[in-house]
C-alpha atoms as a PDB file:
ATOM      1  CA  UNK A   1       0.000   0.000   0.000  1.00  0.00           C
ATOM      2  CA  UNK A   2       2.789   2.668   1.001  1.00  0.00           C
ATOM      3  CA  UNK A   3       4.548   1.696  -2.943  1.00  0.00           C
ATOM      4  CA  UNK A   4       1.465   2.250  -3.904  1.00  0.00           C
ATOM      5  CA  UNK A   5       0.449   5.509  -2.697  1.00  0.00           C
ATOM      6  CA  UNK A   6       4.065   6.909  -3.050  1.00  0.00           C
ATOM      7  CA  UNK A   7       4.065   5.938  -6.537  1.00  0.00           C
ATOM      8  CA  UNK A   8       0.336   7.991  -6.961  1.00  0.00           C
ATOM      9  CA  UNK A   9       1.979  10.792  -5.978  1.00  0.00           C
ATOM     10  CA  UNK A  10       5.413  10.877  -6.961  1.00  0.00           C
ATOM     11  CA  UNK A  11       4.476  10.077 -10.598  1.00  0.00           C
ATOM     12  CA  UNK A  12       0.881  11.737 -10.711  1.00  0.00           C
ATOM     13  CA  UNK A  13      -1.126   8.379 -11.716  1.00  0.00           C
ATOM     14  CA  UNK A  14      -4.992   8.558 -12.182  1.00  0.00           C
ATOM     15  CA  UNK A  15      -4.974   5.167 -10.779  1.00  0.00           C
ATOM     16  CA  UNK A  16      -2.942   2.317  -9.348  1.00  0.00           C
ATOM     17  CA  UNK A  17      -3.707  -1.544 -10.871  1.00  0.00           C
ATOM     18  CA  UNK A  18      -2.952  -4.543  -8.414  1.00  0.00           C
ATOM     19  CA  UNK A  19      -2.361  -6.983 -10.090  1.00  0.00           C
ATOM     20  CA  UNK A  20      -2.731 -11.093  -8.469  1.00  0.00           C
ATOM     21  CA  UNK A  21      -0.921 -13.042  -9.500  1.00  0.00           C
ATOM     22  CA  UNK A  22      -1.595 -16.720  -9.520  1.00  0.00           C
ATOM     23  CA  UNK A  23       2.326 -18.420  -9.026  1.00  0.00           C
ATOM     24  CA  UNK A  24       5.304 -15.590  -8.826  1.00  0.00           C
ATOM     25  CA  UNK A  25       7.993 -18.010 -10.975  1.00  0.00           C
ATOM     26  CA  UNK A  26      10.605 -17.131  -8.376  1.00  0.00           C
ATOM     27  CA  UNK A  27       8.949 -18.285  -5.227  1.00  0.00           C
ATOM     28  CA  UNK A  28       8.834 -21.591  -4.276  1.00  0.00           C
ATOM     29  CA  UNK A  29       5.984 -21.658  -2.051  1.00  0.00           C
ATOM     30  CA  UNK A  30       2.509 -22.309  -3.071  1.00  0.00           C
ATOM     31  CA  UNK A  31       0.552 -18.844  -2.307  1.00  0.00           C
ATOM     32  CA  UNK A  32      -2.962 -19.212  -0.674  1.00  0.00           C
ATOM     33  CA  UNK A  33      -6.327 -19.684  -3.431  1.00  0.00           C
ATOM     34  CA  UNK A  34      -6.424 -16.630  -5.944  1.00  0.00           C
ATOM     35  CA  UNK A  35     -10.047 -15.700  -4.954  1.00  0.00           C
ATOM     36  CA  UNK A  36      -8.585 -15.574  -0.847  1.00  0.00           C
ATOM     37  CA  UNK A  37      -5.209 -13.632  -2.196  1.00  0.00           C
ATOM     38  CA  UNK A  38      -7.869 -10.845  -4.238  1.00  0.00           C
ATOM     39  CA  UNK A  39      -9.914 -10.478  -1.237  1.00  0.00           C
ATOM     40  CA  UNK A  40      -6.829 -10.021   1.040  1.00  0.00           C
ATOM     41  CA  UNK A  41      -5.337  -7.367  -1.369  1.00  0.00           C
ATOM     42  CA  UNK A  42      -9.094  -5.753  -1.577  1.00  0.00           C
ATOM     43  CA  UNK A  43      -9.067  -5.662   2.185  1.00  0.00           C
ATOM     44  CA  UNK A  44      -5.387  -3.771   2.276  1.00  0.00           C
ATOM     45  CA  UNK A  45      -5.873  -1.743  -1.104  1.00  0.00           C
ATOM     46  CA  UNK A  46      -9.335   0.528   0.036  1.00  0.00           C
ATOM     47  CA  UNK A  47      -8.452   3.074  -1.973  1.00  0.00           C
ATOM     48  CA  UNK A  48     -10.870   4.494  -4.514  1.00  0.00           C
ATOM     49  CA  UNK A  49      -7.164   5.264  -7.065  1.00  0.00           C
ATOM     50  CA  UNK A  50      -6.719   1.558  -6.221  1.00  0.00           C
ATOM     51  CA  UNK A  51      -7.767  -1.322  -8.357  1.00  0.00           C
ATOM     52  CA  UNK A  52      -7.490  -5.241  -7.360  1.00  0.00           C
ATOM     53  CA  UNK A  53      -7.317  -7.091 -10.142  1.00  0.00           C
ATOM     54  CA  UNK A  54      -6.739 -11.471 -11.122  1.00  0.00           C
ATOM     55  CA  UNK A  55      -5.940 -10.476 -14.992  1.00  0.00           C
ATOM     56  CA  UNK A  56      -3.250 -12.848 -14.948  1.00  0.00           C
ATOM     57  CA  UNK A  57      -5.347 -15.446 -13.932  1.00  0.00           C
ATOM     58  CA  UNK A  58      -8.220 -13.991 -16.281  1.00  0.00           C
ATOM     59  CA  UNK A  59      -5.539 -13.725 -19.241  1.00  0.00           C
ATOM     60  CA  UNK A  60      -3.992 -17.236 -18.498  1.00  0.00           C
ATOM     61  CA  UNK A  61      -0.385 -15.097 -18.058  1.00  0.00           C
ATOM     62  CA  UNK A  62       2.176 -15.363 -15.057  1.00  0.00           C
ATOM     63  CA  UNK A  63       5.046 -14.146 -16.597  1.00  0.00           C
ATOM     64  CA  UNK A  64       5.942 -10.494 -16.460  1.00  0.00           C
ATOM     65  CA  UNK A  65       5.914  -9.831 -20.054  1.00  0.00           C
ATOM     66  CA  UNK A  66       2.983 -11.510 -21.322  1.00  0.00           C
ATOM     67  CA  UNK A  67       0.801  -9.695 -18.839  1.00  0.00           C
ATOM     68  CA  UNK A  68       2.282  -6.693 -20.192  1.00  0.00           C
ATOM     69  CA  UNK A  69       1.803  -7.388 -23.824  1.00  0.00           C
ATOM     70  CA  UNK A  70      -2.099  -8.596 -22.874  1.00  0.00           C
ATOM     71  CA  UNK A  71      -2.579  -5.041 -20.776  1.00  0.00           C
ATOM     72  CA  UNK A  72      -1.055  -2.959 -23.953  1.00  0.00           C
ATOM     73  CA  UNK A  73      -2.931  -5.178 -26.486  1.00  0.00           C
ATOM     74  CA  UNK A  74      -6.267  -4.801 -24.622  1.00  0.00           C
ATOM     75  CA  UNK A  75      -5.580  -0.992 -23.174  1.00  0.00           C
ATOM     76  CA  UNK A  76      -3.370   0.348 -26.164  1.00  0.00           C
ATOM     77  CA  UNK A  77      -4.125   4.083 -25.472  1.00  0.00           C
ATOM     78  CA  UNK A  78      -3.544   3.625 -21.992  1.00  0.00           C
ATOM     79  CA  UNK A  79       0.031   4.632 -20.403  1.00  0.00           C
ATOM     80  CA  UNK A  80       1.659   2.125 -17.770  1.00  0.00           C
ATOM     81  CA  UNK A  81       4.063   2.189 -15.291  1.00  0.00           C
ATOM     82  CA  UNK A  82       5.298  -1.383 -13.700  1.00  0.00           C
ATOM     83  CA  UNK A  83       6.135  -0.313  -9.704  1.00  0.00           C
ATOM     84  CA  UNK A  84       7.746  -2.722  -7.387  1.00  0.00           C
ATOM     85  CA  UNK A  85      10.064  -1.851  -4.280  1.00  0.00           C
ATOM     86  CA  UNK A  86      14.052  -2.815  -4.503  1.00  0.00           C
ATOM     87  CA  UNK A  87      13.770  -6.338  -4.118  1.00  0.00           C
ATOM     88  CA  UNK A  88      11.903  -6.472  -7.524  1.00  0.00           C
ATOM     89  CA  UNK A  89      14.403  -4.063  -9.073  1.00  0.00           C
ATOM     90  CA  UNK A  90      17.287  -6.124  -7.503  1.00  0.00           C
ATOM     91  CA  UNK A  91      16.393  -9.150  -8.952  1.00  0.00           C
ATOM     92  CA  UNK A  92      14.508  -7.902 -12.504  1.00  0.00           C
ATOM     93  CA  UNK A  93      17.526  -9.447 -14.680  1.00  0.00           C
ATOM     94  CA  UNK A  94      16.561 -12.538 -13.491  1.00  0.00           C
ATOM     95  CA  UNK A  95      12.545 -12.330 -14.676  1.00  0.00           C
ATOM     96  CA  UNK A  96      12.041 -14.146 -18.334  1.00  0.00           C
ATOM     97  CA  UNK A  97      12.474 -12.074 -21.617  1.00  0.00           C
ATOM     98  CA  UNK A  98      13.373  -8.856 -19.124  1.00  0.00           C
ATOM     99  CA  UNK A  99      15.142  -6.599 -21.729  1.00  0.00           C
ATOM    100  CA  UNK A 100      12.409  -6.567 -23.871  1.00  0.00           C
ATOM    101  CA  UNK A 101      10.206  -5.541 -21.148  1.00  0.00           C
ATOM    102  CA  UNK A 102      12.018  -2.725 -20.487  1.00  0.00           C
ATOM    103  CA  UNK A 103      11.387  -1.712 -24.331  1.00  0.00           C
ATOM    104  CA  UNK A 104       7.316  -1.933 -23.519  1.00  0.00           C
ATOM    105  CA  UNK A 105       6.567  -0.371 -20.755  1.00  0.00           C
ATOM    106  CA  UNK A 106       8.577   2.110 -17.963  1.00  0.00           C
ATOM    107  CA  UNK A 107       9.358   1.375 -14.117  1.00  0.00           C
ATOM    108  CA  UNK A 108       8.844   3.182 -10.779  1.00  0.00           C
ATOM    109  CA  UNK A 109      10.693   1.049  -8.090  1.00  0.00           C
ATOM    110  CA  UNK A 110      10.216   2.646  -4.397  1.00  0.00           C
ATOM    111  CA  UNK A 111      13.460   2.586  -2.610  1.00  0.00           C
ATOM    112  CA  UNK A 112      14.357   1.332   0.971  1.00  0.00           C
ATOM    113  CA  UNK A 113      17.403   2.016   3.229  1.00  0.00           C
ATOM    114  CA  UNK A 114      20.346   2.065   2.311  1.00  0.00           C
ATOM    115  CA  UNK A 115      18.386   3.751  -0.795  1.00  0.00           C
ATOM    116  CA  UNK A 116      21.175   5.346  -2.561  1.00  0.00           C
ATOM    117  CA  UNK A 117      23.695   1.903  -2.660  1.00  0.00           C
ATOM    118  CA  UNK A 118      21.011  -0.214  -3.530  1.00  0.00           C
ATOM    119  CA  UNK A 119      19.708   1.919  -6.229  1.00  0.00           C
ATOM    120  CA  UNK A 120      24.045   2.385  -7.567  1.00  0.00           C
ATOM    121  CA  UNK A 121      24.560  -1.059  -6.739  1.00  0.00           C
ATOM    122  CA  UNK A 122      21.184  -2.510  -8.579  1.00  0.00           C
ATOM    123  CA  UNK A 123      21.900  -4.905 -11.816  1.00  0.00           C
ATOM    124  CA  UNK A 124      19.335  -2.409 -13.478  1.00  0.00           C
ATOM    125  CA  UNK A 125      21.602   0.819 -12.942  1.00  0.00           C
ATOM    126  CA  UNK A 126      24.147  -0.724 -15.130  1.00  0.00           C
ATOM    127  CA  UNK A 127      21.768  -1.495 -18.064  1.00  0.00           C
ATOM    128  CA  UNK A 128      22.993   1.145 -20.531  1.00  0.00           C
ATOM    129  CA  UNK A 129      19.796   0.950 -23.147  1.00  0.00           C
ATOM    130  CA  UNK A 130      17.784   1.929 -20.365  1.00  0.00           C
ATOM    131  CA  UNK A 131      17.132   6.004 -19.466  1.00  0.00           C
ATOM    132  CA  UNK A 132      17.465   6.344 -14.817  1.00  0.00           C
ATOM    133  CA  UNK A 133      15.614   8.724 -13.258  1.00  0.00           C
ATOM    134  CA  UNK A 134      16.245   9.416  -9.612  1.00  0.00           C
ATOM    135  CA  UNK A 135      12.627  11.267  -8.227  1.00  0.00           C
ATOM    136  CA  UNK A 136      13.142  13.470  -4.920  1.00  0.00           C
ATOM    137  CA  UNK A 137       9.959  15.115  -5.178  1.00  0.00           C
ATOM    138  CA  UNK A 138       6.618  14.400  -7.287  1.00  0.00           C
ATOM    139  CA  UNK A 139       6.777  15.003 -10.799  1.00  0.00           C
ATOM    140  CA  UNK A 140       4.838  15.047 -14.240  1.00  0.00           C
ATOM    141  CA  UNK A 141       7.098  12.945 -15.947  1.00  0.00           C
ATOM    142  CA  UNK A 142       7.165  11.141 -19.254  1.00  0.00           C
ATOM    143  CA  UNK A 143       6.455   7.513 -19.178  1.00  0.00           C
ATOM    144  CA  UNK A 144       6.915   5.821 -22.021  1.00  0.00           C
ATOM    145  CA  UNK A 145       9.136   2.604 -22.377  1.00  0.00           C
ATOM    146  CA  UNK A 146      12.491   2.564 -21.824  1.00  0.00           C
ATOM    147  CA  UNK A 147      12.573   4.732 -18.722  1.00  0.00           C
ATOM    148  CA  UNK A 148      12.948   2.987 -15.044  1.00  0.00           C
ATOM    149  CA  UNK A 149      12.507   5.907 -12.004  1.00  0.00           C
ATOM    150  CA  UNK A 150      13.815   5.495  -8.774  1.00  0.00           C
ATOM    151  CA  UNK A 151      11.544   7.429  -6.120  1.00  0.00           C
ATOM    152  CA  UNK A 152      14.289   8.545  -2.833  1.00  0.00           C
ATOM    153  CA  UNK A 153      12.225  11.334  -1.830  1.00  0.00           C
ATOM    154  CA  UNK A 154       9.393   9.937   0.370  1.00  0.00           C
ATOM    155  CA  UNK A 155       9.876   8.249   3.455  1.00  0.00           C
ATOM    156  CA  UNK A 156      11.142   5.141   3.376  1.00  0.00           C
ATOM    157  CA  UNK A 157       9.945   1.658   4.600  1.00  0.00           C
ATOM    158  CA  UNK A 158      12.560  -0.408   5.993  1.00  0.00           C
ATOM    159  CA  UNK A 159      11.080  -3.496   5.449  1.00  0.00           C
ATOM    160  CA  UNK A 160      10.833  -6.642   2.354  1.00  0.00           C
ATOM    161  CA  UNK A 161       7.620  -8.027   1.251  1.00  0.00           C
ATOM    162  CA  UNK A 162       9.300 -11.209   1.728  1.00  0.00           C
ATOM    163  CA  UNK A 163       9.376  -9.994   5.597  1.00  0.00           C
ATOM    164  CA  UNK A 164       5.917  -8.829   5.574  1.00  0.00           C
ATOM    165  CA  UNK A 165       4.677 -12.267   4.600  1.00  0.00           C
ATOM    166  CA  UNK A 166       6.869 -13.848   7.182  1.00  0.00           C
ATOM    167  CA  UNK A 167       5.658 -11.601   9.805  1.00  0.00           C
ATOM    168  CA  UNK A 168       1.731 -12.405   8.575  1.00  0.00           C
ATOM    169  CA  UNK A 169       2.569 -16.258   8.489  1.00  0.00           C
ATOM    170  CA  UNK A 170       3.923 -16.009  11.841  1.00  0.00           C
ATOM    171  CA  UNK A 171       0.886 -13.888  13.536  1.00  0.00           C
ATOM    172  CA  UNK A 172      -1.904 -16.447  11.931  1.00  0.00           C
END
């Protein structure tokens, strides 16, 4: 939720898509039933901006870049942004076909502490084809494909969604 809203602001989106997915390729565990995983997100995400959505599991897609290529085939007029936190931005080289999702669509990745190394020290800093924005305050900007912004200027949440789960797991 706090990517989320930062994201809204920083990058003045009409509207922020969540979207389910049914098996993340690089996680190992099984993840709870879609329809319990879209109520859980509709529970967090109550936000009129925010939309919870199983297109993946609508569109038969779980990898990155077909869900892309279904949204921009289905909403061609319609700009996106892909946002994720660091861990996502960390470990993007490693996601199937990732180059050429970099040519369709732009990415917002919220930072966490220590922003500034992991941001220099990121596998996607030293991908030359692609155009690095650092965002300290909210902007207008341009974003078409090709462009990957890294929002520093909000207050940051020390914390992995990989520890978030953990923590939920551990209070159920």
């Amino acid at each position: 939720m706090h990517i989320s809203l930062m994201a809204m602001q920083m990058l003045d989106l009409d509207c922020i898509w969540w979207l389910v997915t049914p098996q993340n390729p690089l996680k190992t565990d099984a993840p709870l039933s879609m329809p319990r995983r879209i109520e859980q997100c509709e529970e967090i995400a109550a936000h009129p901006k925010i939309l919870v959505s199983g297109l993946e599991q609508d569109t038969g897609t779980h990898i990155t870049i077909d869900t892309i290529r279904a949204l921009k085939r289905y909403y061609s007029k319609t700009d996106f942004v892909w946002i994720t936190g660091m861990d996502n931005a960390l470990s993007l080289h490693q996601w199937n076909d990732w180059k050429t999702l970099l040519e369709l669509i732009s990415m917002a990745h919220l930072t966490r502490m220590p922003a500034t190394s992991l941001v220099q020290n990121s596998p996607l800093r030293l991908y030359e084809k692609q155009r690095h924005t650092v965002l300290m305050q909210a902007a207008k900007p341009d974003l078409g494909p090709g462009r990957t912004f890294w929002i520093l200027g909000k207050k940051m949440i020390n914390i992995s969604s990989t520890q978030l789960r953990n923590q939920s797991k551990s209070n159920t």
